[in-house]
Protein backbone atom coordinates (compact mmCIF):
# COMPACT_ATOMS: atom_id res chain seq x y z
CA UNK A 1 0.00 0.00 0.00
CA UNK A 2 2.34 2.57 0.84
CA UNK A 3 4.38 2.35 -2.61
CA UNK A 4 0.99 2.32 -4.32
CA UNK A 5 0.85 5.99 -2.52
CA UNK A 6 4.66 6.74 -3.00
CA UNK A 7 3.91 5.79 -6.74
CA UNK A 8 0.83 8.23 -6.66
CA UNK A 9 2.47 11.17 -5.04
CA UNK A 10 5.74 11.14 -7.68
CA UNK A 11 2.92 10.94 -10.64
CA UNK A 12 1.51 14.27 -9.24
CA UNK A 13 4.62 16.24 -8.55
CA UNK A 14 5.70 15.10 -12.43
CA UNK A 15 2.93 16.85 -13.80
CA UNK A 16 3.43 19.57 -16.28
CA UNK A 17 2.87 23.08 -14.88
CA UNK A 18 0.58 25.34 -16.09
CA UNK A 19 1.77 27.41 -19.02
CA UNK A 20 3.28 30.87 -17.85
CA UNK A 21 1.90 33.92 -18.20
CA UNK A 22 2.69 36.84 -19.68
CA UNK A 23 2.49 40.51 -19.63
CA UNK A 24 3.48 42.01 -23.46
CA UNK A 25 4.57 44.87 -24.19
CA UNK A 26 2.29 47.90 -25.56
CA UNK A 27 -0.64 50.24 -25.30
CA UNK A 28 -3.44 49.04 -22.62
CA UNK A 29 -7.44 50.43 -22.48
CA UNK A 30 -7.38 51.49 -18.27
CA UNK A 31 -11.26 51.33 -16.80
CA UNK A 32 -10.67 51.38 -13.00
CA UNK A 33 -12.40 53.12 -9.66
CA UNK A 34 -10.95 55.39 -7.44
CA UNK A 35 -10.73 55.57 -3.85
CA UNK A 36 -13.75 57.08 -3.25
CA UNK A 37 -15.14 54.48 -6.14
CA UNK A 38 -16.12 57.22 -8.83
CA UNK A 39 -15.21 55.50 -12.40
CA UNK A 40 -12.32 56.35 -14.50
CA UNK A 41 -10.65 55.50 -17.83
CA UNK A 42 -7.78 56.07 -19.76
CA UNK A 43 -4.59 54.38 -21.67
CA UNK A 44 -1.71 52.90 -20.23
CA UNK A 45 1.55 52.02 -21.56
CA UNK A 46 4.20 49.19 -20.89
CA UNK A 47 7.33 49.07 -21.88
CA UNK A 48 10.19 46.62 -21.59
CA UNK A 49 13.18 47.43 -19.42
CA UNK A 50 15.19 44.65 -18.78
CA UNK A 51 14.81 40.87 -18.89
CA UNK A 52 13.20 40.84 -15.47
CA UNK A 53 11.00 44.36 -15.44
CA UNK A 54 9.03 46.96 -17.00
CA UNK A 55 8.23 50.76 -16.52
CA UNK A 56 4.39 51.38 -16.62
CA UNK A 57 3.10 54.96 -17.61
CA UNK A 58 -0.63 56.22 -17.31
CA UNK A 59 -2.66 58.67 -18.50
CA UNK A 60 -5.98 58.84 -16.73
CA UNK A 61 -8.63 61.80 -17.33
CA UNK A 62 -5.70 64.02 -17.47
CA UNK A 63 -3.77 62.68 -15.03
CA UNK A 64 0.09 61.43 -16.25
CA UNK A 65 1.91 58.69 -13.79
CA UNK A 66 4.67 56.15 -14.34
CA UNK A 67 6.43 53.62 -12.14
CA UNK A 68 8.62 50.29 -11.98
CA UNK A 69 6.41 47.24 -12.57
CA UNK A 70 6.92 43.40 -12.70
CA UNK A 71 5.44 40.09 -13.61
CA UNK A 72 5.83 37.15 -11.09
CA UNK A 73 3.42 34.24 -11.80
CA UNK A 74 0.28 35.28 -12.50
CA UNK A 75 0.79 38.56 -10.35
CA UNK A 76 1.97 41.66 -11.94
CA UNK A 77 3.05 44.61 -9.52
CA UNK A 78 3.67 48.50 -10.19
CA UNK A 79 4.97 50.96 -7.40
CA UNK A 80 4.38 54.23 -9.08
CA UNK A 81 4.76 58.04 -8.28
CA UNK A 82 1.16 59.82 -8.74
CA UNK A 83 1.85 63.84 -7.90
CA UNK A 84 3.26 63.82 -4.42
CA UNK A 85 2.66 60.16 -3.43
CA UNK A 86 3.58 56.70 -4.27
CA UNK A 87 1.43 54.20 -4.65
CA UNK A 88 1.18 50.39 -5.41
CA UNK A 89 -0.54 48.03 -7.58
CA UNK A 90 -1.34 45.05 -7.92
CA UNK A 91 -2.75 42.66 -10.67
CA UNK A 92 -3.80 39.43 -11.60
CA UNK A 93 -2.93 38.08 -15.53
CA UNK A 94 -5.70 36.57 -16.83
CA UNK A 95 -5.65 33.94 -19.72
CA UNK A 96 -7.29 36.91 -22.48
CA UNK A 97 -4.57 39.10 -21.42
CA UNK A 98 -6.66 41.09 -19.08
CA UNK A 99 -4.75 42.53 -16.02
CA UNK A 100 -7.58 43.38 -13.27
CA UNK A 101 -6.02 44.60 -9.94
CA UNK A 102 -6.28 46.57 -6.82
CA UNK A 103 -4.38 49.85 -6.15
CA UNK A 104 -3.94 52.07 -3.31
CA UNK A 105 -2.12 55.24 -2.50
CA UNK A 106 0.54 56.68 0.67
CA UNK A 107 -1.46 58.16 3.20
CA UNK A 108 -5.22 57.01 2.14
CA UNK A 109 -7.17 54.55 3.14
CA UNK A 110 -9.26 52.14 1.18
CA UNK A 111 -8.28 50.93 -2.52
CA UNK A 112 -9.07 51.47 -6.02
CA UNK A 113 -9.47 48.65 -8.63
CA UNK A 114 -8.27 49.13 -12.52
CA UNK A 115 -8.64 46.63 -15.71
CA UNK A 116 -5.98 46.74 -18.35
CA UNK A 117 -6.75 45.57 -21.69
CA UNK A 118 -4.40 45.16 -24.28
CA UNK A 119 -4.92 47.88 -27.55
């Protein structure tokens, strides 16, 4: 019995992992909420700056930001400068290529949420 289980347990760790996933470079559609969850959009753009990450710039109803960003997994992180404050993002990769995350700001409470859809 137990190297019927031994047996079973190498099978499972041999399996293939899930394919990767990927951020690409380019122009992203933004749709997102702020804090105080009043609706926004804009365009977003990512570009490649070395083999491991990416600067991210925004423009939002006006409003211009950029920051550091990577992929890890299926997360994708920012840390950006917005005016006087940084801020942080997070997002999930979805298999269309959708980024949907959760963002928040220095010194406010509560968080925003913003989609990023590829142009």
């Amino acid at each position: 019995m137990k190297r019927i289980l031994v047996a079973s347990l190498l099978g499972l760790m041999m399996v293939a992992p899930a394919a990767a996933q990927t951020v690409n470079a380019g122009k992203y559609t933004v749709e997102g909420t702020n804090l105080d969850g009043s609706a926004y959009t804009g365009t977003a753009e990512i570009t490649l700056a070395s083999e491991t990450t990416c600067v991210i710039e925004w423009d939002t109803n006006g409003t211009k930001s950029s920051g550091v960003c990577m992929l890890n997994g299926d997360a994708f992180a920012a840390a950006y400068v917005l005016g006087d404050a940084l801020g942080l993002i997070v997002y999930k990769v979805n298999g269309d290529g959708t980024l949907e995350g959760a963002w928040t700001i220095t010194g406010k409470d509560g968080s925003g949420t913003e989609t990023l859809t590829a142009q």
